[in-house]
C-alpha atoms as a PDB file:
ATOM      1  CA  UNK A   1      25.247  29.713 121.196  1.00  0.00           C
ATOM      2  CA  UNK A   2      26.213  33.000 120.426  1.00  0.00           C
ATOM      3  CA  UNK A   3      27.990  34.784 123.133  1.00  0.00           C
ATOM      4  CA  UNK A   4      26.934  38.279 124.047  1.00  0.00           C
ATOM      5  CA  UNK A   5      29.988  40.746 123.896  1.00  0.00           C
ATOM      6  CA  UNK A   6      29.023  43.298 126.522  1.00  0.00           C
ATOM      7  CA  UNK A   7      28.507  41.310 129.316  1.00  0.00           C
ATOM      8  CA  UNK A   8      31.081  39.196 128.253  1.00  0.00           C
ATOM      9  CA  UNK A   9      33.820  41.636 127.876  1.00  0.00           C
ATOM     10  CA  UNK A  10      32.697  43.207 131.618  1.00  0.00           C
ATOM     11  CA  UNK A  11      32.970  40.413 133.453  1.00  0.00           C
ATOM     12  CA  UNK A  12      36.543  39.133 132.276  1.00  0.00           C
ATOM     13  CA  UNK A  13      37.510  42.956 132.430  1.00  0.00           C
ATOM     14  CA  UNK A  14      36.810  43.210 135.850  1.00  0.00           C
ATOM     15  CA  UNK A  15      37.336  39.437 137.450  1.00  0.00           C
ATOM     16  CA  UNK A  16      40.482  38.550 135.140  1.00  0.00           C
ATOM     17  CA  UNK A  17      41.823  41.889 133.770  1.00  0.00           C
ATOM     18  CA  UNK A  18      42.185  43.528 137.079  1.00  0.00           C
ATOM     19  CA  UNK A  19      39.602  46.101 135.632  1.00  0.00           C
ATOM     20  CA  UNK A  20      41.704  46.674 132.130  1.00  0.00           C
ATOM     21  CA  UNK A  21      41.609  45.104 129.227  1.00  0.00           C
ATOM     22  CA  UNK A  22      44.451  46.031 126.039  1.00  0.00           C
ATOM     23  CA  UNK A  23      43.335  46.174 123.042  1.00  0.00           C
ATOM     24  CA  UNK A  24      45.659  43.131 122.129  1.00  0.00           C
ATOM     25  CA  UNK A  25      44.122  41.096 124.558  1.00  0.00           C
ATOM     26  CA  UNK A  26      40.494  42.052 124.041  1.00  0.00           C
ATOM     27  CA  UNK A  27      40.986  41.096 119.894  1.00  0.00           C
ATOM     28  CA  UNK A  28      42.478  37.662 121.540  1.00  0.00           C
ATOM     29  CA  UNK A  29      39.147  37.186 123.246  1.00  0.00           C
ATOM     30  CA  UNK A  30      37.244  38.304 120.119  1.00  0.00           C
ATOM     31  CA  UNK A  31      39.448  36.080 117.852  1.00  0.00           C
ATOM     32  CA  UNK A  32      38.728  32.990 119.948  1.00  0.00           C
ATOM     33  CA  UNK A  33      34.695  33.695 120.711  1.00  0.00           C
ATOM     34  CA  UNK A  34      34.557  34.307 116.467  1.00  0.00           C
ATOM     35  CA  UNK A  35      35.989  31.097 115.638  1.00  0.00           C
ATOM     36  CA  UNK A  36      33.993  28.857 118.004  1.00  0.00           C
ATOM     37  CA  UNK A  37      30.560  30.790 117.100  1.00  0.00           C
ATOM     38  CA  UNK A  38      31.807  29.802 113.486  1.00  0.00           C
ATOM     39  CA  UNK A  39      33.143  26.539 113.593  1.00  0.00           C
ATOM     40  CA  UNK A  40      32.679  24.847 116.729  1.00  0.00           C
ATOM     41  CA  UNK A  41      29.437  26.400 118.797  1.00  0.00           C
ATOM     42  CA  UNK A  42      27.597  22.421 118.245  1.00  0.00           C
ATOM     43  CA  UNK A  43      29.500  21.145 121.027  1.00  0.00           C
ATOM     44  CA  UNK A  44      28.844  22.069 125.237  1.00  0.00           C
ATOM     45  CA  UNK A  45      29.296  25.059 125.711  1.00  0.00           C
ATOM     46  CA  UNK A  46      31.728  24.471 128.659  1.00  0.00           C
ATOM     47  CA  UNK A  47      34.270  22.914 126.369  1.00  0.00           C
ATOM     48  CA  UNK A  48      34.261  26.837 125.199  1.00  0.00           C
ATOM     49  CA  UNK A  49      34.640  28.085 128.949  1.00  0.00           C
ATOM     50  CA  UNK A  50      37.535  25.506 129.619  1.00  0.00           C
ATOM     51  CA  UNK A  51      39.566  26.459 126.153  1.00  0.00           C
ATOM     52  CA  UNK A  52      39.327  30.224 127.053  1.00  0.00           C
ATOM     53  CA  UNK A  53      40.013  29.251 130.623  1.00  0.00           C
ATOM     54  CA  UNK A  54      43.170  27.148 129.285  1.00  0.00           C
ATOM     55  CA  UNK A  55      44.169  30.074 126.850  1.00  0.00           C
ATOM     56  CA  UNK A  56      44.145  32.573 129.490  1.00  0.00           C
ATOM     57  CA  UNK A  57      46.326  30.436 131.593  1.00  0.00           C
ATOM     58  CA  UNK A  58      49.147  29.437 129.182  1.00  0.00           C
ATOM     59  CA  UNK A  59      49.103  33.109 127.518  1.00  0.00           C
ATOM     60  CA  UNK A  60      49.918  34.916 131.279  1.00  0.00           C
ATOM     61  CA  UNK A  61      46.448  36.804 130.057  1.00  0.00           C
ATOM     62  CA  UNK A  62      47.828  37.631 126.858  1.00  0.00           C
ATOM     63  CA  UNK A  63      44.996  35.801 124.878  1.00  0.00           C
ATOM     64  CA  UNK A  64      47.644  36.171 121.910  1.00  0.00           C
ATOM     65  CA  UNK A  65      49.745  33.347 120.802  1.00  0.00           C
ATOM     66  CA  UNK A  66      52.759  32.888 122.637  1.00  0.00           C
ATOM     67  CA  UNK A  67      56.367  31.142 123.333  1.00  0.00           C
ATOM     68  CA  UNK A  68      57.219  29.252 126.224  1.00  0.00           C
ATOM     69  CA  UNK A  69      59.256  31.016 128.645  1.00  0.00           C
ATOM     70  CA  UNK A  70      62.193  29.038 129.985  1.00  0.00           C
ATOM     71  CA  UNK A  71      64.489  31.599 130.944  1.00  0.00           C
ATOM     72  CA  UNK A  72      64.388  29.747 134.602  1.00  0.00           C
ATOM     73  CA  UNK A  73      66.983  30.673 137.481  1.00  0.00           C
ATOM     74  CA  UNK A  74      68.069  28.079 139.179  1.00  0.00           C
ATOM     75  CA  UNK A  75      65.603  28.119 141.388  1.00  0.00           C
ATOM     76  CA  UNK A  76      62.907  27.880 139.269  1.00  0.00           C
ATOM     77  CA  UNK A  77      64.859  25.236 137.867  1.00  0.00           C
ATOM     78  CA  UNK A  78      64.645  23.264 141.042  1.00  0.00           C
ATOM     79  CA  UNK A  79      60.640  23.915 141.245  1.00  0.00           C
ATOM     80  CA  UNK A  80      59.556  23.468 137.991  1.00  0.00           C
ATOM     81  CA  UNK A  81      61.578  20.622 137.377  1.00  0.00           C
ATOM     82  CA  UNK A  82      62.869  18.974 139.976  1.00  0.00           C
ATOM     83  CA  UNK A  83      63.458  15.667 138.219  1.00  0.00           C
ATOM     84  CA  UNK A  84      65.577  16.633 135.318  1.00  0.00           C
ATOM     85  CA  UNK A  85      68.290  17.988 137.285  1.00  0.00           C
ATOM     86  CA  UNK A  86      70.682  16.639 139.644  1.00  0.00           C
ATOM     87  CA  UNK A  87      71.727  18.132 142.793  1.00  0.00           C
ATOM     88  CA  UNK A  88      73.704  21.389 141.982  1.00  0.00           C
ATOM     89  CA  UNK A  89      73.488  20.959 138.175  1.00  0.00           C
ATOM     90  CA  UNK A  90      70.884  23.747 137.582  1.00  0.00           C
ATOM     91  CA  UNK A  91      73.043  26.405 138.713  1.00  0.00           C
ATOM     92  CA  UNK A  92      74.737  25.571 135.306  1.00  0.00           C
ATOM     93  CA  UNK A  93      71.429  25.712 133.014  1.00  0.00           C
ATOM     94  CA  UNK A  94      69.715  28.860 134.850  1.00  0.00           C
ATOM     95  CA  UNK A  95      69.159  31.713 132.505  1.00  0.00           C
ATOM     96  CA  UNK A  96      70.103  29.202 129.309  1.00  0.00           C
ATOM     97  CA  UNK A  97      66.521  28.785 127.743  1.00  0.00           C
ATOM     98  CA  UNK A  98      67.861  26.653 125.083  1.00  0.00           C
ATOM     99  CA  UNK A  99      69.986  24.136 127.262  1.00  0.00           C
ATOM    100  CA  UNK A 100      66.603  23.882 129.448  1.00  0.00           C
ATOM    101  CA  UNK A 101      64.371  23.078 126.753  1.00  0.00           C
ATOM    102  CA  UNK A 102      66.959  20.474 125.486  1.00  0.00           C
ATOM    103  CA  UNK A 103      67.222  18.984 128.741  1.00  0.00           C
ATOM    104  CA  UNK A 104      63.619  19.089 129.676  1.00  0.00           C
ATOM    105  CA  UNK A 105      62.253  17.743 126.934  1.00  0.00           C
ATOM    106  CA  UNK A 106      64.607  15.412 125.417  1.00  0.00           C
ATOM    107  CA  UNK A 107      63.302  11.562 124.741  1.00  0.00           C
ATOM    108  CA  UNK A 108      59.549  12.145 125.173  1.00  0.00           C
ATOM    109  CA  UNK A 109      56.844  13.468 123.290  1.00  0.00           C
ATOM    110  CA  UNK A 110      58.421  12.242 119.746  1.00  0.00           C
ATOM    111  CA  UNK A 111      61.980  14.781 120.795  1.00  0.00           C
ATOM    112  CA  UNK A 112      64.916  12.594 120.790  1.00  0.00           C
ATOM    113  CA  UNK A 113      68.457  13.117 122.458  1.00  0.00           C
ATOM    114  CA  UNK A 114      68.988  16.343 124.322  1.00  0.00           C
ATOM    115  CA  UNK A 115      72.109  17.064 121.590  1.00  0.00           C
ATOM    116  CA  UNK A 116      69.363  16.637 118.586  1.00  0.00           C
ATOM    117  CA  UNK A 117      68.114  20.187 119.364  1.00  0.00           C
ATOM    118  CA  UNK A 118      64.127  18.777 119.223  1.00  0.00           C
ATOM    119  CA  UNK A 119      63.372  19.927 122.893  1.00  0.00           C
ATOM    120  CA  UNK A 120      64.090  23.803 121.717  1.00  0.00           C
ATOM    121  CA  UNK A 121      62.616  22.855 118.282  1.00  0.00           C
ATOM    122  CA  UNK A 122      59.269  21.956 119.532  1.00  0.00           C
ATOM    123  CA  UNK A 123      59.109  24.038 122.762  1.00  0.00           C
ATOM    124  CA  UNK A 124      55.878  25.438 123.940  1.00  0.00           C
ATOM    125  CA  UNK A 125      54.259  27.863 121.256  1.00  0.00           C
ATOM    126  CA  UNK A 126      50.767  29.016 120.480  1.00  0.00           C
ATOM    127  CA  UNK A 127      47.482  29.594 122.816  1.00  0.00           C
ATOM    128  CA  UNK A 128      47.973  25.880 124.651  1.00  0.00           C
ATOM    129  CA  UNK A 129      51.970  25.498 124.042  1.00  0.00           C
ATOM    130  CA  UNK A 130      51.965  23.056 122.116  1.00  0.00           C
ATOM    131  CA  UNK A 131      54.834  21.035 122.963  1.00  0.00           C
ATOM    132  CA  UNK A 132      57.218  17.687 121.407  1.00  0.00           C
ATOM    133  CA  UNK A 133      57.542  16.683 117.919  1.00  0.00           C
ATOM    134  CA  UNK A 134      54.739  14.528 118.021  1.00  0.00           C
ATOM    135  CA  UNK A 135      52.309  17.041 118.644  1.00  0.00           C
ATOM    136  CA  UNK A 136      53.333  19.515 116.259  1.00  0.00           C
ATOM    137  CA  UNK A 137      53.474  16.552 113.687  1.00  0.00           C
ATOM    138  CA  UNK A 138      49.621  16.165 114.477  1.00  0.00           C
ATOM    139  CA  UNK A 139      48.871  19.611 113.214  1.00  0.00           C
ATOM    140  CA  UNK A 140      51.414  18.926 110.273  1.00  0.00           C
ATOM    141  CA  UNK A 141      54.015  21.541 111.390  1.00  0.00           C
ATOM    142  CA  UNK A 142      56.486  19.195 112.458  1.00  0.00           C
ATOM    143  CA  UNK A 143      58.906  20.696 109.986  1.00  0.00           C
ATOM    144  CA  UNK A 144      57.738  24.660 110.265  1.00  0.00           C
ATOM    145  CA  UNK A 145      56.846  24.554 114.113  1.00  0.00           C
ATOM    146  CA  UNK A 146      57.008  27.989 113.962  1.00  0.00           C
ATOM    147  CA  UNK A 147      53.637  28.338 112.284  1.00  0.00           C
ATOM    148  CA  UNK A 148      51.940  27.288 115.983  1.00  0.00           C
ATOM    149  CA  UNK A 149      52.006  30.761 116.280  1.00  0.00           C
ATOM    150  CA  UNK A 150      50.060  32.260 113.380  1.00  0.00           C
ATOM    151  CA  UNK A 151      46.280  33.117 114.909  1.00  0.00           C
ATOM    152  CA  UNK A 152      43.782  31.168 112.629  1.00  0.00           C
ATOM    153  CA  UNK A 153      46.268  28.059 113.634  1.00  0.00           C
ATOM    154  CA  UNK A 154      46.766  28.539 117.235  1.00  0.00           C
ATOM    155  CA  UNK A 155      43.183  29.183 117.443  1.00  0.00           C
ATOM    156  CA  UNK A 156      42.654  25.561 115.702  1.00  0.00           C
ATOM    157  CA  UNK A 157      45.131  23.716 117.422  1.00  0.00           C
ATOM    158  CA  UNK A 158      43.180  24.992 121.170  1.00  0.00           C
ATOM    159  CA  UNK A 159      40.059  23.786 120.024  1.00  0.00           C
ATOM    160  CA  UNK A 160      40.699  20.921 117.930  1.00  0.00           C
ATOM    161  CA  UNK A 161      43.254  19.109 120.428  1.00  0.00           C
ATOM    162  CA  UNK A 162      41.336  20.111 123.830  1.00  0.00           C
ATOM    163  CA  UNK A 163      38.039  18.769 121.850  1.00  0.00           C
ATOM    164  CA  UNK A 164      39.371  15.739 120.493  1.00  0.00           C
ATOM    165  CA  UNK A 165      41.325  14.953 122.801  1.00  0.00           C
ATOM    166  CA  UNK A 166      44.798  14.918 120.954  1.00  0.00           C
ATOM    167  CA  UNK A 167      47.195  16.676 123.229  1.00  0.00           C
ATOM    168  CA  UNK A 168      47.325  13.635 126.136  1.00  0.00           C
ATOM    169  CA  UNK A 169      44.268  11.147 125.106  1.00  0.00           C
ATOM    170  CA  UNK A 170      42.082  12.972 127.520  1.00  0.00           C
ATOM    171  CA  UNK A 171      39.066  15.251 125.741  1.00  0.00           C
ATOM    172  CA  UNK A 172      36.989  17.691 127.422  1.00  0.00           C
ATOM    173  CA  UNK A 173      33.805  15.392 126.483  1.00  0.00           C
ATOM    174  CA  UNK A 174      35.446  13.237 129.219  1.00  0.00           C
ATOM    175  CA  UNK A 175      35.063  15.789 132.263  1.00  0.00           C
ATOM    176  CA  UNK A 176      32.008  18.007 130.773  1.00  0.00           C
ATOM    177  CA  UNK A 177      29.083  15.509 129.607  1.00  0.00           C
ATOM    178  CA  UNK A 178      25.589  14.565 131.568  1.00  0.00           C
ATOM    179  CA  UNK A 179      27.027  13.716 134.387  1.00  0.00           C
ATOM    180  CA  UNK A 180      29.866  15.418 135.114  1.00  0.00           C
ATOM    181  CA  UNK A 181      31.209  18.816 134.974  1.00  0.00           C
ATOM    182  CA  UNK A 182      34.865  18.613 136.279  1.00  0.00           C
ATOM    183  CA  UNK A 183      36.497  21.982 136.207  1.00  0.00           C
ATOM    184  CA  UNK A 184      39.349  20.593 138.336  1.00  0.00           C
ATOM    185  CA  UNK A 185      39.884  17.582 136.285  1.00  0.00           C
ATOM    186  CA  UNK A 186      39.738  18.563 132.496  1.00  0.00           C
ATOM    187  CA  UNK A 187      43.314  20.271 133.491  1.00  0.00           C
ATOM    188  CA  UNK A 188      44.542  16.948 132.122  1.00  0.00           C
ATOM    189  CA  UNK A 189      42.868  17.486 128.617  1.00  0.00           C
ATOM    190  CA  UNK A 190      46.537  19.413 128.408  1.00  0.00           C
ATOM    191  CA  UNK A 191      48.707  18.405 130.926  1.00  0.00           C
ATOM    192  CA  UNK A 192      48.665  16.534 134.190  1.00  0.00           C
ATOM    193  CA  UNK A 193      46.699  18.656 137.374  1.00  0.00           C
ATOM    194  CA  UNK A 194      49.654  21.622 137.233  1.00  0.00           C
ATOM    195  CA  UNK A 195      47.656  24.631 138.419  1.00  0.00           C
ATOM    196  CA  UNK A 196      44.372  22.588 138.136  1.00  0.00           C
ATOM    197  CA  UNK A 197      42.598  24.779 140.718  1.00  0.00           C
ATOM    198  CA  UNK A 198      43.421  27.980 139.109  1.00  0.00           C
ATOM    199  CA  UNK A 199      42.511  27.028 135.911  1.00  0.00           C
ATOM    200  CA  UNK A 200      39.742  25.453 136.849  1.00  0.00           C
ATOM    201  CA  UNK A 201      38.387  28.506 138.836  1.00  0.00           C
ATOM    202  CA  UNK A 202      39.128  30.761 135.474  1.00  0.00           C
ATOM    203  CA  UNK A 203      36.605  28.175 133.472  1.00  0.00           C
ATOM    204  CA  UNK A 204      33.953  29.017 136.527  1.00  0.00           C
ATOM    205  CA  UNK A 205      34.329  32.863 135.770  1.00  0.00           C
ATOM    206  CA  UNK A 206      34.423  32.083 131.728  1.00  0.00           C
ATOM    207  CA  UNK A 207      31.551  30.201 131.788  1.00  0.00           C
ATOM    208  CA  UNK A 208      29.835  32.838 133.731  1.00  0.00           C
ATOM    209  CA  UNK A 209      30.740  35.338 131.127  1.00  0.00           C
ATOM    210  CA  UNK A 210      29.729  33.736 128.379  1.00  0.00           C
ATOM    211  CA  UNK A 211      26.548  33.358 130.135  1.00  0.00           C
ATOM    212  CA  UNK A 212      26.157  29.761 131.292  1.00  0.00           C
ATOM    213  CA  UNK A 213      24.108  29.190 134.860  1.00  0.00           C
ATOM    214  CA  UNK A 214      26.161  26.946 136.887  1.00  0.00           C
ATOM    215  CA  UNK A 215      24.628  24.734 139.452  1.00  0.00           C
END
C-alpha cells in the first residue's frame, strides 16, 4: 500500500505533534513511510502502524535516530530500575550516564562485566535503541555500534528486527495475523509491556493515518 501524505501528515500533526510538526521530524516520518513503500509494503500493513508507533515512542517524537538517555537522578534511578541498585546506592550513580549504562546492562544481552565498558558500548541507539552486544552483532555493528545511528540503517534495523522478530524472539506476525490484532501485546516485539498502553494507543492513531479501518 502506498500511504497518502496529506492525510497522513494531518492526522499525526494534530493527534501526536500537538498541532506542529518540525521539519526534522516530518523528513523522519517521510524517511520511514519511503522505505517501507520500497522495501517492505508486502507484509500487514499494521506491522507498518506498530514500527512508526514504536519509533515515535523510543525517539520522544523525534522520528530521527537517537541515543539513549541515561542521565537518571536518583530517583529515576529508583523507578526505572529498581533492581540494579541497592538501597541508597543510586544516590552515587545519578547524573553518571556511563556508570548507569555499565551497571544496567552488564552480563545480559551478550555485555559482559560492568568494568568491560559493553553496557555504555552498546547502549540504546537508533529509531528502536537497539541495545547489548548481541543485538548490534545481529546487524554486524558489533565493532562500529555507532553506525545504529546512520538513517538508511536505523531505518533497517526497525523494520527488519520488529518483522522478524530478532530483538526478543517475538515478531509482529505474532500479535497482527487473522486472528489477532494485539496493539497492547506486540510491545514485547521490543521489550517486555513497558509503556504497552501508550504505545499501543500511538499504533491505533498510526494506523488511522496511514489509512487502515479498524474494527
Amino acid at each position: 500500500m502506498r500511504v497518502e501524505r496529506a492525510r497522513y501528515f494531518d492526522q499525526v500533526r494534530a493527534r501526536l505533534h500537538e498541532g506542529k510538526l518540525t521539519d526534522a521530524a516530518r523528513a523522519g516520518h517521510e524517511v520511514l513511510l519511503s522505505a517501507w513503500e520500497a522495501k517492505y509494503a508486502k507484509h500487514d500493513p499494521r506491522f507498518l502502524a506498530y514500527c512508526l508507533a514504536t519509533a515515535f515512542h523510543e525517539t520522544g517524537g523525534a522520528m530521527q535516530p537517537v541515543e539513549e538517555n541515561l542521565n537518571y537522578s536518583a530517583e529515576g534511578l529508583r523507578r526505572v530500575f529498581p533492581k540494579y541498585f541497592l538501597p541508597g546506592e543510586e544516590h552515587e550513580f545519578a547524573r553518571k550516564p556511563e556508570r548507569i549504562a555499565n551497571r544496567v546492562y552488564s552480563n545480559r544481552m551478550g555485555n559482559g562485566r560492568g568494568e568491560s565498558g559493553d553496557g555504555w558500548r552498546f547502549r540504546g541507539r537508533g529509531l528502536v535503541q537497539i541495545t547489548g552486544r548481541d543485538n548490534y552483532r545481529t546487524y554486524g555493528i558489533d565493532d562500529a555500534p555507532e553506525k545504529a545511528m546512520e538513517p538508511e540503517r536505523a531505518v533497517k534495523i526497525l523494520f527488519d528486527g520488529m518483522i522478524a522478530g530478532k530483538f526478543t524472539g517475538h515478531a509482529l506476525c505474532d500479535f497482527f495475523n487473522d486472528h489477532a490484532s494485539d496493539w497492547v501485546g506486540a510491545r514485547r516485539v521490543v521489550n517486555g509491556l513497558n509503556r504497552a498502553e501508550e504505545i499501543g494507543l500511538f499504533g491505533v492513531i498510526f494506523a488511522t493515518a496511514i489509512g487502515l479501518r479498524l474494527g
